[in-house]
PDB file of N, CA and C in Angstrom:
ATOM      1  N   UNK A   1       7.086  48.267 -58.238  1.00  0.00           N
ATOM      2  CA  UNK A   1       6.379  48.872 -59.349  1.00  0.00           C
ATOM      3  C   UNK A   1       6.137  47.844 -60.454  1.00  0.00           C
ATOM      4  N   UNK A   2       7.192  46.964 -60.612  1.00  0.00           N
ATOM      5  CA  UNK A   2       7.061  45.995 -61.724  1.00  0.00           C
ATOM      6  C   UNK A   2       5.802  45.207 -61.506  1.00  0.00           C
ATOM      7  N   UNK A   3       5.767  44.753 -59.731  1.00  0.00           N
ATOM      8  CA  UNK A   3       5.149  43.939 -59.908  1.00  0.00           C
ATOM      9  C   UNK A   3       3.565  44.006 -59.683  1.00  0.00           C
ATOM     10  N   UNK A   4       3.047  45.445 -59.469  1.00  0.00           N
ATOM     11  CA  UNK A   4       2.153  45.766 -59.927  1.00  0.00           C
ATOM     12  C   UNK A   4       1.687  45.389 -61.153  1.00  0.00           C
ATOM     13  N   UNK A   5       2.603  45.830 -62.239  1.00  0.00           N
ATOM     14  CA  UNK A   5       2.473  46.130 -63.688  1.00  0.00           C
ATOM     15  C   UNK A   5       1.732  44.737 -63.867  1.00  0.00           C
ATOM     16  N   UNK A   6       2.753  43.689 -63.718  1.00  0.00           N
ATOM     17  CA  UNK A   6       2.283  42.396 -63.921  1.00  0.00           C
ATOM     18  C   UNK A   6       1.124  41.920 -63.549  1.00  0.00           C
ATOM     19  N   UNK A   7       0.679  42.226 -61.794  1.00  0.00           N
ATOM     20  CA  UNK A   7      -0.517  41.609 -61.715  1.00  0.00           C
ATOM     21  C   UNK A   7      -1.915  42.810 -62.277  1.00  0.00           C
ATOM     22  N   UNK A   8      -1.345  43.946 -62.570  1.00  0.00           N
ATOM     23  CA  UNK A   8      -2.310  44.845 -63.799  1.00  0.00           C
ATOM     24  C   UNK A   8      -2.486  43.827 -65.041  1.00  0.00           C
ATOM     25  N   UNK A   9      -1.612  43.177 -65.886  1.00  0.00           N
ATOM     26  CA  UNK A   9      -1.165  42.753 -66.570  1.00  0.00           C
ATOM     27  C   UNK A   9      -1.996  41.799 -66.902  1.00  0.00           C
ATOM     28  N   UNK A  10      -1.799  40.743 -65.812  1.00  0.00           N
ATOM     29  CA  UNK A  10      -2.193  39.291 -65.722  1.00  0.00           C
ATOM     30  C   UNK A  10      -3.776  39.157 -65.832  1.00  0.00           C
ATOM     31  N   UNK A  11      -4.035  40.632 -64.951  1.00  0.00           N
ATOM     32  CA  UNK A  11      -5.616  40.435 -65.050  1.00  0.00           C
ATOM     33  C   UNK A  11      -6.538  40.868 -65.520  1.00  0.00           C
ATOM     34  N   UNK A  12      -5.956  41.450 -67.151  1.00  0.00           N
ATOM     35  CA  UNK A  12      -6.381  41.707 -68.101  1.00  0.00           C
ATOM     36  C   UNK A  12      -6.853  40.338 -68.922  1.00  0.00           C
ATOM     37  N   UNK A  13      -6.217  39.290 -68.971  1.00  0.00           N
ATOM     38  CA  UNK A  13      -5.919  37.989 -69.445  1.00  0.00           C
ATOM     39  C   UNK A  13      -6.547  36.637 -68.919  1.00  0.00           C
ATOM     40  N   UNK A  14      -6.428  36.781 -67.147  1.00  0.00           N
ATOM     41  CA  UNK A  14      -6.456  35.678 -66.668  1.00  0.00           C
ATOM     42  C   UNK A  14      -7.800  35.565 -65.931  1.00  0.00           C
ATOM     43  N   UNK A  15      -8.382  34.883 -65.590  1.00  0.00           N
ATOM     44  CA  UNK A  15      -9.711  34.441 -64.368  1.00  0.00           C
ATOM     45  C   UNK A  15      -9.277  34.387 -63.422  1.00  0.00           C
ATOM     46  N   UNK A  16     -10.101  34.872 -62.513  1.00  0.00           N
ATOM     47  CA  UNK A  16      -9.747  34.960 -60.762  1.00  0.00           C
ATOM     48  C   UNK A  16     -10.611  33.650 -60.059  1.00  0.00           C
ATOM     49  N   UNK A  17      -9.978  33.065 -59.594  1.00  0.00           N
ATOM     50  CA  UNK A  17     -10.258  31.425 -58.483  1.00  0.00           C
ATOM     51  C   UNK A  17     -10.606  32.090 -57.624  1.00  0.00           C
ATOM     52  N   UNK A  18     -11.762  31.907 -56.865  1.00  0.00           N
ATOM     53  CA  UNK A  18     -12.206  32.192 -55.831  1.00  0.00           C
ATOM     54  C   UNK A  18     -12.728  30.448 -55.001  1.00  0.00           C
ATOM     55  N   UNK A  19     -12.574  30.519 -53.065  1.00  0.00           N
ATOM     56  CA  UNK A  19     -13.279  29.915 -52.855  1.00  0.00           C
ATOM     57  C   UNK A  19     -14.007  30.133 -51.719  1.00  0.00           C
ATOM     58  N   UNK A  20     -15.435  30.122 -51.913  1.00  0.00           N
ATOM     59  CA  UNK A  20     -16.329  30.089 -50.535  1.00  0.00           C
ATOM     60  C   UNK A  20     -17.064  29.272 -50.036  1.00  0.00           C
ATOM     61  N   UNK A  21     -17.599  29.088 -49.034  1.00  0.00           N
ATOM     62  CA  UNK A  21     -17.505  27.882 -47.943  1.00  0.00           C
ATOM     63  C   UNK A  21     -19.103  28.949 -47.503  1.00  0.00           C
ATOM     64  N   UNK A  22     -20.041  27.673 -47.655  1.00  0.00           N
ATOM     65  CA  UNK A  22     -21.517  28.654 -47.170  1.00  0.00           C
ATOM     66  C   UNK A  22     -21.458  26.949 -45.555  1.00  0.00           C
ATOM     67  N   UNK A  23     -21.396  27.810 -44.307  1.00  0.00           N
ATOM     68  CA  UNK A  23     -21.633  26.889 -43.188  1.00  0.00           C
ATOM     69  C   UNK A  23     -23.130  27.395 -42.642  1.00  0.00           C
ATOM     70  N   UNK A  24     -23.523  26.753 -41.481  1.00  0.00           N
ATOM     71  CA  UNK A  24     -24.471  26.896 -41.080  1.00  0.00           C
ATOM     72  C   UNK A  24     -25.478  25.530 -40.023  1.00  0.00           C
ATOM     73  N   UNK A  25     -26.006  26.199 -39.235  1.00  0.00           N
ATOM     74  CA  UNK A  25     -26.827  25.197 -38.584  1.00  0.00           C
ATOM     75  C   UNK A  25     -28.114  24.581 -40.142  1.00  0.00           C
ATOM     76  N   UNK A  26     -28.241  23.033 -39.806  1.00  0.00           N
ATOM     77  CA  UNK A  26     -29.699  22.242 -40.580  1.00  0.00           C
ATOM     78  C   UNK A  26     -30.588  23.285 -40.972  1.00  0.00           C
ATOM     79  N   UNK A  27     -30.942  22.968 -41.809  1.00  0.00           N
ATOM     80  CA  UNK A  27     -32.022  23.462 -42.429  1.00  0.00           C
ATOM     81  C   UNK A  27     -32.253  25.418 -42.458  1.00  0.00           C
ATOM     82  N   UNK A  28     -31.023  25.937 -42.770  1.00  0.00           N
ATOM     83  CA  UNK A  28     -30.780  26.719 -42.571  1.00  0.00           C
ATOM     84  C   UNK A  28     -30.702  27.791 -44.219  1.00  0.00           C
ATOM     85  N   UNK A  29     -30.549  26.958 -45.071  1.00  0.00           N
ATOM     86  CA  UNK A  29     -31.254  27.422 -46.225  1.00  0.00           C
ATOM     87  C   UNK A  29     -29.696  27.565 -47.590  1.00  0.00           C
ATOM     88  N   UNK A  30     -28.751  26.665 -46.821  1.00  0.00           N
ATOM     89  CA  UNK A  30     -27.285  26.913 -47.546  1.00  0.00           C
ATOM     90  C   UNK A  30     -27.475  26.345 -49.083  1.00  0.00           C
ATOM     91  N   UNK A  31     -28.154  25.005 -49.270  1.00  0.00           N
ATOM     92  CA  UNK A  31     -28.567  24.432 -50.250  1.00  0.00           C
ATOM     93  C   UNK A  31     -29.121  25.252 -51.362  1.00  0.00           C
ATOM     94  N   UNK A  32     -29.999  26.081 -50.934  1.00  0.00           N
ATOM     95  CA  UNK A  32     -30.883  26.838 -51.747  1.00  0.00           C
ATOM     96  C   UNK A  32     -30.169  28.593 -52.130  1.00  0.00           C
ATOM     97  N   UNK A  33     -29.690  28.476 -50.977  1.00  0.00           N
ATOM     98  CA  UNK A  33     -28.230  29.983 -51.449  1.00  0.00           C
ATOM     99  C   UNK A  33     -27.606  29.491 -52.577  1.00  0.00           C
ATOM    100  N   UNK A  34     -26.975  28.408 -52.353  1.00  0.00           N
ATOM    101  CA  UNK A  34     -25.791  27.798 -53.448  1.00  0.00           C
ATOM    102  C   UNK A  34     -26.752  27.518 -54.724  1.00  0.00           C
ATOM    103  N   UNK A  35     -28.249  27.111 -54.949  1.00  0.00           N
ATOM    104  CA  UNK A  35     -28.775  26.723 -56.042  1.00  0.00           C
ATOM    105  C   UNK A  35     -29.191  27.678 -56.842  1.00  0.00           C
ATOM    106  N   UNK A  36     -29.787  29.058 -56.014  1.00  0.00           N
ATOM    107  CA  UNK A  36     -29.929  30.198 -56.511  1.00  0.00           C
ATOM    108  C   UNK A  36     -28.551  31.226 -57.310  1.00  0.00           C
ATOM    109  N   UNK A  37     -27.565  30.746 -56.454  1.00  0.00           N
ATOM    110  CA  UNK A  37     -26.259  31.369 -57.502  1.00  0.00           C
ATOM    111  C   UNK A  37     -25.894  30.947 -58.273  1.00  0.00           C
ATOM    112  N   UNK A  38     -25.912  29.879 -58.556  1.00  0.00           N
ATOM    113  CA  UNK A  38     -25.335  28.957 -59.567  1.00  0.00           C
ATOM    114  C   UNK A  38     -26.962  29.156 -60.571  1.00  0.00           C
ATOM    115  N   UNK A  39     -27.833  29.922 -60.542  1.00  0.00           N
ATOM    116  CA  UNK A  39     -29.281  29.532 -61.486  1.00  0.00           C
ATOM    117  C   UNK A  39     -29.391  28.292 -61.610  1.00  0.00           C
ATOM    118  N   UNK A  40     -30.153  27.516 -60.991  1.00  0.00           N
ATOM    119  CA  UNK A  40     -30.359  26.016 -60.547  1.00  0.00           C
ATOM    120  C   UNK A  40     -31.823  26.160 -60.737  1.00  0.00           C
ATOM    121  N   UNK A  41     -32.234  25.798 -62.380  1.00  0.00           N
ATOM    122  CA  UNK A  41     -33.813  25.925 -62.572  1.00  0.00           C
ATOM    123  C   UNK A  41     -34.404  25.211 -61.315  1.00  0.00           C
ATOM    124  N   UNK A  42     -34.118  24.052 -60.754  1.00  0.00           N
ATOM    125  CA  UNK A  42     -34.617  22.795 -59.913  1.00  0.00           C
ATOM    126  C   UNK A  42     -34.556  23.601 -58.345  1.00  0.00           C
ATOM    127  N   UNK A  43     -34.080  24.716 -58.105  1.00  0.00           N
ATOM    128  CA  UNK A  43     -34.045  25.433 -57.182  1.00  0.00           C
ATOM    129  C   UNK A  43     -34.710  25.107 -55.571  1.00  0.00           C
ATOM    130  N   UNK A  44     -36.078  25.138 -56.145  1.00  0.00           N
ATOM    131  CA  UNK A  44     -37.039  24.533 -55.023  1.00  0.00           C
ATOM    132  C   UNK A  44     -37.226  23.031 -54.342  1.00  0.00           C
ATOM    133  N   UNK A  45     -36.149  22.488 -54.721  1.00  0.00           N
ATOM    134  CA  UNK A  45     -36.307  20.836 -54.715  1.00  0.00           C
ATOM    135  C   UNK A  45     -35.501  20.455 -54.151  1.00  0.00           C
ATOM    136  N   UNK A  46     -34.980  20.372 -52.707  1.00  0.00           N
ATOM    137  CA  UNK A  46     -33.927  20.436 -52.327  1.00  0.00           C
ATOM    138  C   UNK A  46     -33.569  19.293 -50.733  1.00  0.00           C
ATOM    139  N   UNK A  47     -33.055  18.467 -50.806  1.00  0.00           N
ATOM    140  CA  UNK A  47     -32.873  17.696 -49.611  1.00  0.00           C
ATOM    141  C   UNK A  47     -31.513  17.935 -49.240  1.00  0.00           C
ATOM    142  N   UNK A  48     -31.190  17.337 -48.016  1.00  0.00           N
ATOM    143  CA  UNK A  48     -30.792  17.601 -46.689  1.00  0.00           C
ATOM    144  C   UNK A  48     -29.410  17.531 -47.038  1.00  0.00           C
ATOM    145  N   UNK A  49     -28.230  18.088 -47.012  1.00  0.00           N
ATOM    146  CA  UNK A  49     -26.898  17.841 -47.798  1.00  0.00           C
ATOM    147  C   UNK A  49     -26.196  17.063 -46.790  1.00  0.00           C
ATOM    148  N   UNK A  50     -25.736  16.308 -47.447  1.00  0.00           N
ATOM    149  CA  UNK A  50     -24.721  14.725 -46.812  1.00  0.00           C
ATOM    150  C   UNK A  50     -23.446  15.188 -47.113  1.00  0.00           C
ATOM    151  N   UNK A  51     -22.670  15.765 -46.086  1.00  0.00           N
ATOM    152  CA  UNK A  51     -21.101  15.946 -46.198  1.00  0.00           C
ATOM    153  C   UNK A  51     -21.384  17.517 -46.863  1.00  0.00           C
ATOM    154  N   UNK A  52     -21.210  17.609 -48.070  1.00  0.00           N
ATOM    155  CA  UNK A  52     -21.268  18.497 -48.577  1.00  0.00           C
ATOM    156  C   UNK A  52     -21.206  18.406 -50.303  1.00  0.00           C
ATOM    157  N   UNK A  53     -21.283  19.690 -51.078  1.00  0.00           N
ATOM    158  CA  UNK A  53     -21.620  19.859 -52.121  1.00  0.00           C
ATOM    159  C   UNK A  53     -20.823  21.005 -52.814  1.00  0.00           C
ATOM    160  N   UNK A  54     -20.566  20.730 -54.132  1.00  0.00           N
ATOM    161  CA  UNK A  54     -19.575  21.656 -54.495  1.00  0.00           C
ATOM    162  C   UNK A  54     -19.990  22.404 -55.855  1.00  0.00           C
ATOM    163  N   UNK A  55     -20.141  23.300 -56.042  1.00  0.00           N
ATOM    164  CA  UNK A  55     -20.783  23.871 -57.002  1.00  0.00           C
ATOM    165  C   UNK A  55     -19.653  24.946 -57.644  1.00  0.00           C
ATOM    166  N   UNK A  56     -19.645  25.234 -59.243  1.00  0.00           N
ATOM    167  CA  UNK A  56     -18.913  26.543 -59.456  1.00  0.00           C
ATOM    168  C   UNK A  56     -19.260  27.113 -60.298  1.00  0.00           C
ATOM    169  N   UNK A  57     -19.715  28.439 -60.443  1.00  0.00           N
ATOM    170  CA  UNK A  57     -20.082  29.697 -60.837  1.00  0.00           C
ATOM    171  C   UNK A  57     -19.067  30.291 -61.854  1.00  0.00           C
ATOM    172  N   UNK A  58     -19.161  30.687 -62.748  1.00  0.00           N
ATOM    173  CA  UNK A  58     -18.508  32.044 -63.213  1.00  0.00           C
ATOM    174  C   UNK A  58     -19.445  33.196 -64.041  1.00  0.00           C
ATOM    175  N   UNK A  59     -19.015  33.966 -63.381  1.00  0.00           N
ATOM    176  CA  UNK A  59     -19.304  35.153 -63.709  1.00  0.00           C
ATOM    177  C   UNK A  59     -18.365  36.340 -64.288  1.00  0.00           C
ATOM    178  N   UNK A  60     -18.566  36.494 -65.705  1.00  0.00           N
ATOM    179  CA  UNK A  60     -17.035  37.539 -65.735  1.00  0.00           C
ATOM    180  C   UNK A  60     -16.073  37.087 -65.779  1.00  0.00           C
ATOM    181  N   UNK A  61     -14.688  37.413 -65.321  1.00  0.00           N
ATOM    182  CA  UNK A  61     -13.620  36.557 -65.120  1.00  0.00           C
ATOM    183  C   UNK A  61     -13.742  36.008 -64.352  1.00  0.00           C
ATOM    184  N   UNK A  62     -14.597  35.771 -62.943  1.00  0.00           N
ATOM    185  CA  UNK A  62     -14.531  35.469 -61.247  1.00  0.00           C
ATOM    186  C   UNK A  62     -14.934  34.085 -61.681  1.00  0.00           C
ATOM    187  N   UNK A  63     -14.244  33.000 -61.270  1.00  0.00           N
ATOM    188  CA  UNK A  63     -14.670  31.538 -61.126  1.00  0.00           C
ATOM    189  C   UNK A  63     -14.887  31.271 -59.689  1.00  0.00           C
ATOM    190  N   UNK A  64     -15.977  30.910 -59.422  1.00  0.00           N
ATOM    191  CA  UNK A  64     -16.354  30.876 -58.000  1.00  0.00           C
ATOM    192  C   UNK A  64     -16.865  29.721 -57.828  1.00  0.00           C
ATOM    193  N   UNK A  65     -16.075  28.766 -56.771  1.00  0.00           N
ATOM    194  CA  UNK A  65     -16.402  27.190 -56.004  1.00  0.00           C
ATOM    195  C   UNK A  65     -16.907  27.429 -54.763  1.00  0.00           C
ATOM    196  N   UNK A  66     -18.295  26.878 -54.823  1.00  0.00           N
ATOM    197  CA  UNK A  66     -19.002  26.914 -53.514  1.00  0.00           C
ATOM    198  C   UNK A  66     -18.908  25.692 -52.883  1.00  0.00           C
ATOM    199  N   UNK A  67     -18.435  25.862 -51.744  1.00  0.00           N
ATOM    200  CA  UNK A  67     -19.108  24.601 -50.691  1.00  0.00           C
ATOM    201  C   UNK A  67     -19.600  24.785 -50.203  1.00  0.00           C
ATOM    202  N   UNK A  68     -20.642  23.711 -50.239  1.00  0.00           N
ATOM    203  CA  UNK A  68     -21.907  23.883 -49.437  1.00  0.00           C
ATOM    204  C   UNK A  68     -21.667  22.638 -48.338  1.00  0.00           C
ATOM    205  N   UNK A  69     -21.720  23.271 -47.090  1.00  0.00           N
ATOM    206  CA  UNK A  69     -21.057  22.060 -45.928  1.00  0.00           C
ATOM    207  C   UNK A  69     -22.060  21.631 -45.371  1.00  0.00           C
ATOM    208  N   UNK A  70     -22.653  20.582 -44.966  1.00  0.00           N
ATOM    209  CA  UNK A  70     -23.356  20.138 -44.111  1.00  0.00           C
ATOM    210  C   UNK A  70     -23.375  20.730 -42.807  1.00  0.00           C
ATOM    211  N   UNK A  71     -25.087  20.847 -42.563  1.00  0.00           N
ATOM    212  CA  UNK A  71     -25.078  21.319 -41.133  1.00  0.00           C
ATOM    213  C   UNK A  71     -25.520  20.153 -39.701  1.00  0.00           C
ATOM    214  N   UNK A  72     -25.193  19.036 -40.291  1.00  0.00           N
ATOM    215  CA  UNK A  72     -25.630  18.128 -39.105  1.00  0.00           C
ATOM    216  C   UNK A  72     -24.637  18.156 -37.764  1.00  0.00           C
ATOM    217  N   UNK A  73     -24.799  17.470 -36.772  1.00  0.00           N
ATOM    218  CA  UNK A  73     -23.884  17.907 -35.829  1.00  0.00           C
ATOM    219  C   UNK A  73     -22.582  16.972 -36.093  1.00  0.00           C
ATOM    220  N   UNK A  74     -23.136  16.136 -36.629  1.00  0.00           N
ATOM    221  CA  UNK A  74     -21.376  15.157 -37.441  1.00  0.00           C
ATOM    222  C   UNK A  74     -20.876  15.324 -38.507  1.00  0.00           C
ATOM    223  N   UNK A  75     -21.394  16.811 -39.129  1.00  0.00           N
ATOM    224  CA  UNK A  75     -20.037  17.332 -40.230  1.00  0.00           C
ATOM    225  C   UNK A  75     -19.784  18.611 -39.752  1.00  0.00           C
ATOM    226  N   UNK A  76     -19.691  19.117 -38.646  1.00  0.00           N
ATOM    227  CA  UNK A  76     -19.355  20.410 -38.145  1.00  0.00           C
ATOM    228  C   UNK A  76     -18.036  20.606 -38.028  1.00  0.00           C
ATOM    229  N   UNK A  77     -17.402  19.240 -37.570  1.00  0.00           N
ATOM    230  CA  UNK A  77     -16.027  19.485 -37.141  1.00  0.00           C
ATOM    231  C   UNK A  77     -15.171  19.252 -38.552  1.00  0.00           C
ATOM    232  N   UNK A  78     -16.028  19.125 -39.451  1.00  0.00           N
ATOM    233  CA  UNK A  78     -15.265  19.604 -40.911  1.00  0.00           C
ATOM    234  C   UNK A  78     -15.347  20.296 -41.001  1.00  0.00           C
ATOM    235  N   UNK A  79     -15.940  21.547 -40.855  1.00  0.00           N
ATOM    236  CA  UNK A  79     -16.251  23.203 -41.180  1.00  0.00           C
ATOM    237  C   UNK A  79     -14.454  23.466 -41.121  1.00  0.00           C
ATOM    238  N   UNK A  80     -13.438  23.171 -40.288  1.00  0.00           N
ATOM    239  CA  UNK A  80     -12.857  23.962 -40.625  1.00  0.00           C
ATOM    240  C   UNK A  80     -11.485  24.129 -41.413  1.00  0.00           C
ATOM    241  N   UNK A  81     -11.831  21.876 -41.874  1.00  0.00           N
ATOM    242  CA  UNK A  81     -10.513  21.609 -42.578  1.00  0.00           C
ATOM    243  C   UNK A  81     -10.983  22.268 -44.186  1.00  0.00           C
ATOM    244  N   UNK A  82     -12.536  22.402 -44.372  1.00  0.00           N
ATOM    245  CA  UNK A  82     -12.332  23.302 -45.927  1.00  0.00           C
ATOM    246  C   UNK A  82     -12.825  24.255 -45.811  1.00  0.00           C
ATOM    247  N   UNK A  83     -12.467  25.490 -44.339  1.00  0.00           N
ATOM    248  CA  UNK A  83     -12.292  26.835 -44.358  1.00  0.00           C
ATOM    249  C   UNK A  83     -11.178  26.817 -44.731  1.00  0.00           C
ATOM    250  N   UNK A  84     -10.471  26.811 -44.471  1.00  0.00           N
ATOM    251  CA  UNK A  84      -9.161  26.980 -44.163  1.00  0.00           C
ATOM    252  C   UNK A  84      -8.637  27.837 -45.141  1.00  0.00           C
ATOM    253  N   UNK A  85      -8.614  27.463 -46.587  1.00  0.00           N
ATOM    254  CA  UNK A  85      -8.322  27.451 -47.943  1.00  0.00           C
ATOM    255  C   UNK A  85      -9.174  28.697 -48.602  1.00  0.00           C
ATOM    256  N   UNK A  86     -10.289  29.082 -47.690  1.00  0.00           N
ATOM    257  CA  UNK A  86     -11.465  29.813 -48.561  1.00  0.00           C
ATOM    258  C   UNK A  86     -11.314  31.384 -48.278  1.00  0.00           C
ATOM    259  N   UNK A  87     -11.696  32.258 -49.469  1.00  0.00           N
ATOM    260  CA  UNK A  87     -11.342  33.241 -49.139  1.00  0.00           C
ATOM    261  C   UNK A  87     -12.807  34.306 -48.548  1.00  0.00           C
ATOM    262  N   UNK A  88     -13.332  33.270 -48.757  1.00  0.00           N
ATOM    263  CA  UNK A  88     -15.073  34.102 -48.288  1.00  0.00           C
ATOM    264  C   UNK A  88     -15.844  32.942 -47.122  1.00  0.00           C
ATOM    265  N   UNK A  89     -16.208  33.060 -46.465  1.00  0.00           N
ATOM    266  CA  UNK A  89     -17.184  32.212 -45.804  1.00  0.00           C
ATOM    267  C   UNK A  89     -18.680  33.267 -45.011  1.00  0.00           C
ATOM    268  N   UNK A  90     -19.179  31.794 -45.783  1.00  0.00           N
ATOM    269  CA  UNK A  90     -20.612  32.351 -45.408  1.00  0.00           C
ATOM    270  C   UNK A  90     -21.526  31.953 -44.362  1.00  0.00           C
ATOM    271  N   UNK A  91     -22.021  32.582 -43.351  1.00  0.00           N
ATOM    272  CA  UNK A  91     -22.746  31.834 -42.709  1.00  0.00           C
ATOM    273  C   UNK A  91     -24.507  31.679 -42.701  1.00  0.00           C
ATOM    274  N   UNK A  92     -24.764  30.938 -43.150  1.00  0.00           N
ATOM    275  CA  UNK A  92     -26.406  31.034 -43.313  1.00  0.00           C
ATOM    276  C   UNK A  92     -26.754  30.863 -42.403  1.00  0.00           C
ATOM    277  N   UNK A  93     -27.845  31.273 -41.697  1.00  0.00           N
ATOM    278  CA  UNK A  93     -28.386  31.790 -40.139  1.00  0.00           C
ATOM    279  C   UNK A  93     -29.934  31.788 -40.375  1.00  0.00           C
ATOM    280  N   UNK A  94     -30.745  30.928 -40.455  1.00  0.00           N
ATOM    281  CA  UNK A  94     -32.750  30.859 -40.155  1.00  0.00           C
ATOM    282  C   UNK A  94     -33.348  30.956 -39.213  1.00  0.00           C
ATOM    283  N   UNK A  95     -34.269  31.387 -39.390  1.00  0.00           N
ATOM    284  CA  UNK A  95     -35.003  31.620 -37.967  1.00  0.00           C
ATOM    285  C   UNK A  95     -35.001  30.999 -37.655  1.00  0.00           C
ATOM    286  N   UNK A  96     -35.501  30.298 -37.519  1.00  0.00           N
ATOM    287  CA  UNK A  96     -36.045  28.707 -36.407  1.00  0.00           C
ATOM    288  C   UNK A  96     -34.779  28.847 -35.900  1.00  0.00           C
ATOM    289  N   UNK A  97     -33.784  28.694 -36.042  1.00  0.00           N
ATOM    290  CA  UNK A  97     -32.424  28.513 -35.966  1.00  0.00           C
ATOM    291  C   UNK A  97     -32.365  29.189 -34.228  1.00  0.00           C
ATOM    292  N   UNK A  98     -32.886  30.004 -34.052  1.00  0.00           N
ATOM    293  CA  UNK A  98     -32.775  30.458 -32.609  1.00  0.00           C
ATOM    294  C   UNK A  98     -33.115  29.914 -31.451  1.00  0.00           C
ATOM    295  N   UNK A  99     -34.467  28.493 -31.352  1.00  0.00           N
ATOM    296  CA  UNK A  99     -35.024  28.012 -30.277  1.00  0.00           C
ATOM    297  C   UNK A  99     -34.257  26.615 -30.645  1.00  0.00           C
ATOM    298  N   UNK A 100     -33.441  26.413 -31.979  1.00  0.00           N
ATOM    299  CA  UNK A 100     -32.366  25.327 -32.076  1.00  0.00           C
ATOM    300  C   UNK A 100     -31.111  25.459 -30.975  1.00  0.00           C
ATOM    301  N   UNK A 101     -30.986  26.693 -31.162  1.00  0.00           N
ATOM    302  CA  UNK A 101     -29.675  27.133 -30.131  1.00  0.00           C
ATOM    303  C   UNK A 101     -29.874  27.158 -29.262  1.00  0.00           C
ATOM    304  N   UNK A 102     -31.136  27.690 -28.338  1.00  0.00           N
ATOM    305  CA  UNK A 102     -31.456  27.256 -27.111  1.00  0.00           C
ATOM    306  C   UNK A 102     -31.869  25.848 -26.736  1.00  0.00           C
ATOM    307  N   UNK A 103     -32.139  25.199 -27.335  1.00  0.00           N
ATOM    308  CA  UNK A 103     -32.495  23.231 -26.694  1.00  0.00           C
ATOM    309  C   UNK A 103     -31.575  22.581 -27.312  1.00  0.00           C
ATOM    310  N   UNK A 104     -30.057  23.414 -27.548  1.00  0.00           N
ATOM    311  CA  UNK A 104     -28.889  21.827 -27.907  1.00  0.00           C
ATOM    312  C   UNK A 104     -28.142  21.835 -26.137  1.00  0.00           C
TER     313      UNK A 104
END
């Protein structure tokens, strides 16, 4: 019961850390998810993300860190050393994205 009270308590006071992880096959539109949440006047202007990109939001109390992971086929096998940690993951999914999956 107490320790309800407390985290009632705490989060009257405190900001909530959030972290999400937007993955996805190339050109799949993660760049432009992450630029649109964050209101990124430059929105439309957008090249190919190298490794990845880290962006953070707040809204309200919610502090929210986006990664934006590269979708080439040599940062994939990072996808899951900075899932790991995240409490949301996103997967961005484009059309084209379907005759990609059939000719790898």
């Amino acid at each position: 019961m107490f320790a309800k009270f407390v985290t009632w308590l705490k989060s009257l006071f405190y900001k909530k850390e959030l972290q999400a992880c937007l993955i996805g096959l190339q050109n799949a539109g993660k760049t432009t998810l992450t630029n649109a949440l964050c209101n990124d006047p430059d929105r439309d202007n957008t090249i190919p993300t190298i490794g990845f990109n880290v962006r953070e939001v707040t809204k309200g109390k919610v502090n929210l860190h986006l990664w934006d992971l590269g979708g080439q086929n040599k940062f994939r096998n990072l996808w899951e050393r900075y899932c790991n940690d995240a409490q949301c993951i996103v997967y961005s999914y484009g059309r084209w994205n379907c005759f990609f999956l059939f000719t790898m």
